[in-house]
C-alpha atoms as a PDB file:
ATOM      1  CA  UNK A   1       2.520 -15.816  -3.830  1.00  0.00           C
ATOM      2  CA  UNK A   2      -0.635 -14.170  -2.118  1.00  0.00           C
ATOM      3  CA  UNK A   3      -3.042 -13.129  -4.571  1.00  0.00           C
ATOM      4  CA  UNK A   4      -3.010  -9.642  -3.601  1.00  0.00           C
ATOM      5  CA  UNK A   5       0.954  -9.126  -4.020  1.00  0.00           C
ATOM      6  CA  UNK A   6       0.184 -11.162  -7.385  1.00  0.00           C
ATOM      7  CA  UNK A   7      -2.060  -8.730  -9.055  1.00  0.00           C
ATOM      8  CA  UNK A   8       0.084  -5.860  -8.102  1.00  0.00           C
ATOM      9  CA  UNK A   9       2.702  -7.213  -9.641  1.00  0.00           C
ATOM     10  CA  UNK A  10       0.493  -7.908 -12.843  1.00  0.00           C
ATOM     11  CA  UNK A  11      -0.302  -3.714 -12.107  1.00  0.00           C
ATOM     12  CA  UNK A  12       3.548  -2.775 -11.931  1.00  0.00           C
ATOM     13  CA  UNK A  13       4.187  -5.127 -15.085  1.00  0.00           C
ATOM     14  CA  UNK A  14       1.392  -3.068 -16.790  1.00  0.00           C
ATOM     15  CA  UNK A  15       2.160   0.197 -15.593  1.00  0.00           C
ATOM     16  CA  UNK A  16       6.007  -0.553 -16.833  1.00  0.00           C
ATOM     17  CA  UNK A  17       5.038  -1.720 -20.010  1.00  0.00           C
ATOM     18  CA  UNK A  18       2.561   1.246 -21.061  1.00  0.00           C
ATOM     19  CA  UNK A  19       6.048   3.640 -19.632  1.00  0.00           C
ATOM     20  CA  UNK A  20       7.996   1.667 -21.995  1.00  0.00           C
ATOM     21  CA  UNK A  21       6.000   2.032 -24.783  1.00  0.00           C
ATOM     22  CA  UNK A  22       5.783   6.381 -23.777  1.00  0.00           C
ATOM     23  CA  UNK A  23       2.431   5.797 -22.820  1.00  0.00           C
ATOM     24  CA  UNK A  24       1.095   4.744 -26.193  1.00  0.00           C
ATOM     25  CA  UNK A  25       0.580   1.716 -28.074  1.00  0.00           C
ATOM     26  CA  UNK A  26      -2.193  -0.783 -27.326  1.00  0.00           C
ATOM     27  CA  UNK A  27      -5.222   0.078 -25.557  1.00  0.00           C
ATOM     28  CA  UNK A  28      -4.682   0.142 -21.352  1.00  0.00           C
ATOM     29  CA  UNK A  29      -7.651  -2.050 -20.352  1.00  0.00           C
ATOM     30  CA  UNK A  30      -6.303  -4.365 -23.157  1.00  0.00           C
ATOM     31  CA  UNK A  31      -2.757  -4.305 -21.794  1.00  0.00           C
ATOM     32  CA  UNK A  32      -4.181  -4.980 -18.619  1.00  0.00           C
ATOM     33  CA  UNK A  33      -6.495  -7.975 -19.751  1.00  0.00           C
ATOM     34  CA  UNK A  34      -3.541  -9.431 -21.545  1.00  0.00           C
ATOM     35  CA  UNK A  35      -1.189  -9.453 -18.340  1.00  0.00           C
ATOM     36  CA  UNK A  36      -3.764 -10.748 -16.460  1.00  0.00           C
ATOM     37  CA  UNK A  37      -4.623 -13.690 -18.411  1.00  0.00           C
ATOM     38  CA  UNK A  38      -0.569 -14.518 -18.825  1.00  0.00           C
ATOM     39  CA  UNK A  39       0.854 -13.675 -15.129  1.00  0.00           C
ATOM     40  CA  UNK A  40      -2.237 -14.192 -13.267  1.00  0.00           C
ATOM     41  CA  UNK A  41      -4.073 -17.625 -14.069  1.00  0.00           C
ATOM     42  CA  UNK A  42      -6.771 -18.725 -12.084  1.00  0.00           C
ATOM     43  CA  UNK A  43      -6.357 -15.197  -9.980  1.00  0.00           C
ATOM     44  CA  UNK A  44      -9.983 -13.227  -9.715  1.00  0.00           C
ATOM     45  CA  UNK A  45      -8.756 -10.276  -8.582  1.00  0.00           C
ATOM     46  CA  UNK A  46      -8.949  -8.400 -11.846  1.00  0.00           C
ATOM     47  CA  UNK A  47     -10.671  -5.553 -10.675  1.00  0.00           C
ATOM     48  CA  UNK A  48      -8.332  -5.161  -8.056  1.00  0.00           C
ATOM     49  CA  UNK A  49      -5.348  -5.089 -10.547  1.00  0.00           C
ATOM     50  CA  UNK A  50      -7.589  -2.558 -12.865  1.00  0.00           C
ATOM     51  CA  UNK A  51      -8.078  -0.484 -10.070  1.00  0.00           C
ATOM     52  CA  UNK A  52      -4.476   0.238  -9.425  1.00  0.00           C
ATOM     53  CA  UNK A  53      -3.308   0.818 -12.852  1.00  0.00           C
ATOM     54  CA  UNK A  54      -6.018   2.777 -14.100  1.00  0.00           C
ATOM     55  CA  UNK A  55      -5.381   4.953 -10.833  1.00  0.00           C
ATOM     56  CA  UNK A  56      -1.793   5.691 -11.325  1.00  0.00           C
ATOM     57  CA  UNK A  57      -2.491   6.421 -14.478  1.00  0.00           C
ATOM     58  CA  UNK A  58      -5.405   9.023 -13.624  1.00  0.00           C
ATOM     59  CA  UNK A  59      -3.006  10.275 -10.746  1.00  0.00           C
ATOM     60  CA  UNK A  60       0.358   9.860 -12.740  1.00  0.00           C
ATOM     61  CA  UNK A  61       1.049  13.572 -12.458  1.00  0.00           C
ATOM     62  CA  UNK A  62       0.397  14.236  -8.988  1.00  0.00           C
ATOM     63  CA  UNK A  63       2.098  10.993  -8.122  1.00  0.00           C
ATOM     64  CA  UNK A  64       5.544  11.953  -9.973  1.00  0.00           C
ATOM     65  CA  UNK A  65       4.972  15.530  -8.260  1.00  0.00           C
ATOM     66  CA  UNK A  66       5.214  14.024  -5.331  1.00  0.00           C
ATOM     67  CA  UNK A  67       7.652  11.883  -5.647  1.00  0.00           C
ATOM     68  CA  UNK A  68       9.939  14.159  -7.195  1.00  0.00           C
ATOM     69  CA  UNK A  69       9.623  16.896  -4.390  1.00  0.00           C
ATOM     70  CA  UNK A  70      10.025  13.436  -1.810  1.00  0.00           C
ATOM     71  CA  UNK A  71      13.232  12.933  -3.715  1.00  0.00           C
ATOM     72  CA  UNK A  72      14.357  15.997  -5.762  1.00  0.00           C
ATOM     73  CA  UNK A  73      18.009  14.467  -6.532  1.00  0.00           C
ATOM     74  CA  UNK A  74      16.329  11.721  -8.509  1.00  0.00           C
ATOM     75  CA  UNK A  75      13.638  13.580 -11.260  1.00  0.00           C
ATOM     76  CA  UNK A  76      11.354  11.265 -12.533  1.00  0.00           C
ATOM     77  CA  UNK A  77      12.405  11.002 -15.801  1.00  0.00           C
ATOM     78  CA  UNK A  78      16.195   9.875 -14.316  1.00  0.00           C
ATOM     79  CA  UNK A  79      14.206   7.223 -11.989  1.00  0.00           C
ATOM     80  CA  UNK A  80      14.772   3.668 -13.380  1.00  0.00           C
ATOM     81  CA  UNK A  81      11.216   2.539 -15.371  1.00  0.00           C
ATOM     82  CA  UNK A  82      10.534   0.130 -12.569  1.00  0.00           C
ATOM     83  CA  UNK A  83      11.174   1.877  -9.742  1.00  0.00           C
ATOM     84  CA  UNK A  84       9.362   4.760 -10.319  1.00  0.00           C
ATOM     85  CA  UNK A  85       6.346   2.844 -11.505  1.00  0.00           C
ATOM     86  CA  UNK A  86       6.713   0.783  -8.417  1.00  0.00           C
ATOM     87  CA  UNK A  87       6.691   4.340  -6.546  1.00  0.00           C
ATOM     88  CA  UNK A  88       4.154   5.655  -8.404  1.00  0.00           C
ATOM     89  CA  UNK A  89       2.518   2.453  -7.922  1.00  0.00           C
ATOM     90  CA  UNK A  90       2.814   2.678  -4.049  1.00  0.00           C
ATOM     91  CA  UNK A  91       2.224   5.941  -3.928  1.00  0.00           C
ATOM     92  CA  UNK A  92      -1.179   5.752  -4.655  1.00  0.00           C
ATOM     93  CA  UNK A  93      -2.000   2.954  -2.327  1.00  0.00           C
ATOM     94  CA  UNK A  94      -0.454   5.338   0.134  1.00  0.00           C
ATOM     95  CA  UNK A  95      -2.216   8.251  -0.758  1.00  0.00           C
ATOM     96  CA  UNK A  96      -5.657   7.502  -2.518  1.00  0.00           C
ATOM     97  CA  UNK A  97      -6.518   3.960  -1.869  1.00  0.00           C
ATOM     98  CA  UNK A  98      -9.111   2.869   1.462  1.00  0.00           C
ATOM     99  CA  UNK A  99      -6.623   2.587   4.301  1.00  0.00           C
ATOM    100  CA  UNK A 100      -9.225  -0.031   5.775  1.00  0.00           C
ATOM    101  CA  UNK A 101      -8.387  -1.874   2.479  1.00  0.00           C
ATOM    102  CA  UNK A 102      -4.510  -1.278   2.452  1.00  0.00           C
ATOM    103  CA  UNK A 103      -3.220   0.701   5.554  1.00  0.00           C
ATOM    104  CA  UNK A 104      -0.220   2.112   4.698  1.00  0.00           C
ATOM    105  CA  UNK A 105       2.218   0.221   6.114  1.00  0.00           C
ATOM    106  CA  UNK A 106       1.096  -2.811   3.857  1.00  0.00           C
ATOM    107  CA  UNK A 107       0.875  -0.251   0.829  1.00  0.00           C
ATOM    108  CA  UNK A 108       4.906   0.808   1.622  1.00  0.00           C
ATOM    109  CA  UNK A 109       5.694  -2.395   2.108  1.00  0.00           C
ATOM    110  CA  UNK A 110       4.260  -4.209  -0.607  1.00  0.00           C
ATOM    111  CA  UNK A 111       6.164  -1.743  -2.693  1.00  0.00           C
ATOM    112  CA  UNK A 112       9.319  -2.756  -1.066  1.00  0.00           C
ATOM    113  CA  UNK A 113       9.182  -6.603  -1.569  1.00  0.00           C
ATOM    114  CA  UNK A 114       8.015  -5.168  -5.606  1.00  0.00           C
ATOM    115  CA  UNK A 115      11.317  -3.430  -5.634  1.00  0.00           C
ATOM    116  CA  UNK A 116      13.407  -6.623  -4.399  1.00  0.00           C
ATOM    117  CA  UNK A 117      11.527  -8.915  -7.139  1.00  0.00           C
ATOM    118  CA  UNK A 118      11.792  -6.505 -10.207  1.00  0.00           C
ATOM    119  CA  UNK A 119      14.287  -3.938  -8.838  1.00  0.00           C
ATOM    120  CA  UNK A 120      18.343  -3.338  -8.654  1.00  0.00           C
ATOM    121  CA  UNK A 121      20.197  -4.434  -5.675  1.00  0.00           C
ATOM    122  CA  UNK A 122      19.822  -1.168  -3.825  1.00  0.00           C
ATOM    123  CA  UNK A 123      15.844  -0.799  -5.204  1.00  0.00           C
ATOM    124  CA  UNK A 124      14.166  -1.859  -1.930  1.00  0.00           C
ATOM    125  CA  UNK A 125      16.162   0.835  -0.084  1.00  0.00           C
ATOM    126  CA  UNK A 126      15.136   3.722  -2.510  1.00  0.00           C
ATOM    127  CA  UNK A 127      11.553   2.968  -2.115  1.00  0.00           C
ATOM    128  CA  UNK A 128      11.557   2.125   1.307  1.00  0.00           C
ATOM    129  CA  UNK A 129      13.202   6.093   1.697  1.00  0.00           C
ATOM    130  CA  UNK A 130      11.125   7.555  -0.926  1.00  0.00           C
ATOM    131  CA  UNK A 131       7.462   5.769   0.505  1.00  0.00           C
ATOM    132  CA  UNK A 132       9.041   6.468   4.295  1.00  0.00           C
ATOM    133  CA  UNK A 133       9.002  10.123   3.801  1.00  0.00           C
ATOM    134  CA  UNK A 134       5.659  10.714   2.283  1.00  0.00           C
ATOM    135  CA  UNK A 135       4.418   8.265   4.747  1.00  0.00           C
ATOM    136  CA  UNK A 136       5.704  10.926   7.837  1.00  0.00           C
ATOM    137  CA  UNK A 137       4.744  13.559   5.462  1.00  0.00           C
ATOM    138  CA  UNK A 138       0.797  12.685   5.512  1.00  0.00           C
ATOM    139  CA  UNK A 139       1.158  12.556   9.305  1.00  0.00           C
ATOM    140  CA  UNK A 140       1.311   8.661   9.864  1.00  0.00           C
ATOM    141  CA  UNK A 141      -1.749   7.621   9.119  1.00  0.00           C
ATOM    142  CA  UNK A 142      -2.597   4.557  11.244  1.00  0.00           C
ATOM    143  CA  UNK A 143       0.833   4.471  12.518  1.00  0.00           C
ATOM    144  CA  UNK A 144      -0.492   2.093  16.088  1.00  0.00           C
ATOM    145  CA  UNK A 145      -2.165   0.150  13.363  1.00  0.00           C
ATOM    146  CA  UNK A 146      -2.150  -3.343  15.008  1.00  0.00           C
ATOM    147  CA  UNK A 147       1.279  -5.539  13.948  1.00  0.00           C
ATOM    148  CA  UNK A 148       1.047  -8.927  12.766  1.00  0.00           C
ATOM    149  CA  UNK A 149      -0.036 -11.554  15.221  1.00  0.00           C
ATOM    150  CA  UNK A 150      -2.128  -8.867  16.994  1.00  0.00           C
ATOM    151  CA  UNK A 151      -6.019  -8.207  16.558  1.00  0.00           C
ATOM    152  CA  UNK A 152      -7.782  -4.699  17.424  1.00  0.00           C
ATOM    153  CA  UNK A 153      -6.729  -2.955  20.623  1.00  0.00           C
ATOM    154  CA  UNK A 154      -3.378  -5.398  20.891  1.00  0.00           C
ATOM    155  CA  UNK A 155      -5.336  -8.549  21.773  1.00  0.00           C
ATOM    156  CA  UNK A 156      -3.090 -11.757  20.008  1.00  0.00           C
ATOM    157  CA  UNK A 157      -4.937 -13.084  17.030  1.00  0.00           C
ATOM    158  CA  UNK A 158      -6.199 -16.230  18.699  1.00  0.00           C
ATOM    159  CA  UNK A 159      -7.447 -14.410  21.455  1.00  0.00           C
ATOM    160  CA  UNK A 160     -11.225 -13.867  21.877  1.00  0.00           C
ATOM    161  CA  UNK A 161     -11.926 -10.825  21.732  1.00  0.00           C
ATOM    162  CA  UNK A 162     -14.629  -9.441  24.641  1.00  0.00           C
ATOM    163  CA  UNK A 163     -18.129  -8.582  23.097  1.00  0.00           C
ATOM    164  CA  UNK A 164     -19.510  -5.407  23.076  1.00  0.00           C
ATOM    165  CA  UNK A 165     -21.795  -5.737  26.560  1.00  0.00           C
ATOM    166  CA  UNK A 166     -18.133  -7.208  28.028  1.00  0.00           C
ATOM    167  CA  UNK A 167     -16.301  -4.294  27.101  1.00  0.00           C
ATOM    168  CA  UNK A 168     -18.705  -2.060  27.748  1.00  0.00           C
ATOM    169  CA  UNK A 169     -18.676  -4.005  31.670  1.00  0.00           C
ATOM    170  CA  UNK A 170     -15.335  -3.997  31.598  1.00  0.00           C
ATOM    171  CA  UNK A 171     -15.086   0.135  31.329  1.00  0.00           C
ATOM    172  CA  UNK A 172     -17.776   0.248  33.829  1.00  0.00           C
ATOM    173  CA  UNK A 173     -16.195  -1.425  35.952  1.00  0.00           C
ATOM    174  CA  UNK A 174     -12.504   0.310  35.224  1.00  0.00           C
ATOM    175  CA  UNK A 175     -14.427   3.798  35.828  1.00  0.00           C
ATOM    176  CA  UNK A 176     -16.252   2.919  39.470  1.00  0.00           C
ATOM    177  CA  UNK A 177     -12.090   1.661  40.456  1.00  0.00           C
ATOM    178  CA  UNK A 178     -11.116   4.973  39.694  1.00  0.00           C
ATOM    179  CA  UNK A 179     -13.859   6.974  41.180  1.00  0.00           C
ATOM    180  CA  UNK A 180     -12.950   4.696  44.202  1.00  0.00           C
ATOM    181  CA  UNK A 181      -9.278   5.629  44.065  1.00  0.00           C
ATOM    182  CA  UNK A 182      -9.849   9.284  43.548  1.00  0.00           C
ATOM    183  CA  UNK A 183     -12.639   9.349  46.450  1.00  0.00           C
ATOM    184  CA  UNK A 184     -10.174   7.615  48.813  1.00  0.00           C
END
């Protein structure tokens, strides 16, 4: 398991446990420190994992807003405990984390393969619709985002990629062909 998709699921175990317990109980940062050290051995992405759960948590009402008017047969409250804090979980990698970071495709689907693992049979689905819609709500953010096996502008990972005097050549060179064309 990649140690990114590792310490969110140490953030949705956290995030589930401080629901469960109605948001009270032991102290977060300990909660979180605890999960670490038990689900995450040898993993040093602890401030990643601190990151996400003490942002849901600052965000939890907006988050639940949002999902609630993405989804308003479903309330929060009637929203199993894991798959809202899997929503509200990829919700804010969706809306308030550095797309650089996480662009939002990764940040929905992350969620997803979090629903599979911890979810119901139909959990990846719900997420997947709920994440979706807020996704096409924000206005696709990085939506030509480049797919796996590609680098920047399309090239194939593998692929050398032209420095920055080559390019520049390169669009020199493209511009002159279509003065050319438009001259002729």
């Amino acid at each position: 398991m990649a140690s990114r998709h590792l310490a969110r699921s140490i953030a949705m175990q956290t995030l589930y446990e401080w629901d469960f317990c109605g948001g009270e109980g032991a102290d977060i940062n300990e909660r979180i420190q605890r999960n670490f050290d038990e689900f995450g051995p040898g993993l040093e992405n602890y401030d990643f994992v601190e990151s996400l759960v003490l942002g849901v948590l600052k965000r939890r009402e907006k988050l639940d807003a949002i999902i609630e008017k993405t989804a308003p047969e479903w309330p929060i409250a009637q929203v199993a405990m894991v798959g809202r804090n899997i929503l509200r979980l990829g919700g804010f990698e969706l809306l308030f984390s550095d797309r650089d970071a996480v662009p939002p495709k990764v940040a929905i689907n992350e969620a997803i393969e979090l629903a599979k693992s911890f979810g119901g049979e139909t959990s990846g689905r719900f997420v997947n619709g709920v994440l979706g819609t807020i996704y096409r709500e924000i206005g696709e953010p990085m939506k030509d985002y480049p797919k796996r096996g590609e680098g920047e502008d399309g090239a194939d990972v593998g692929e050398e990629m032209p420095s920055e005097e080559e390019a520049k050549a390169e669009a020199t060179e493209e511009e002159t062909k279509e003065t050319n064309e438009e001259t002729s």
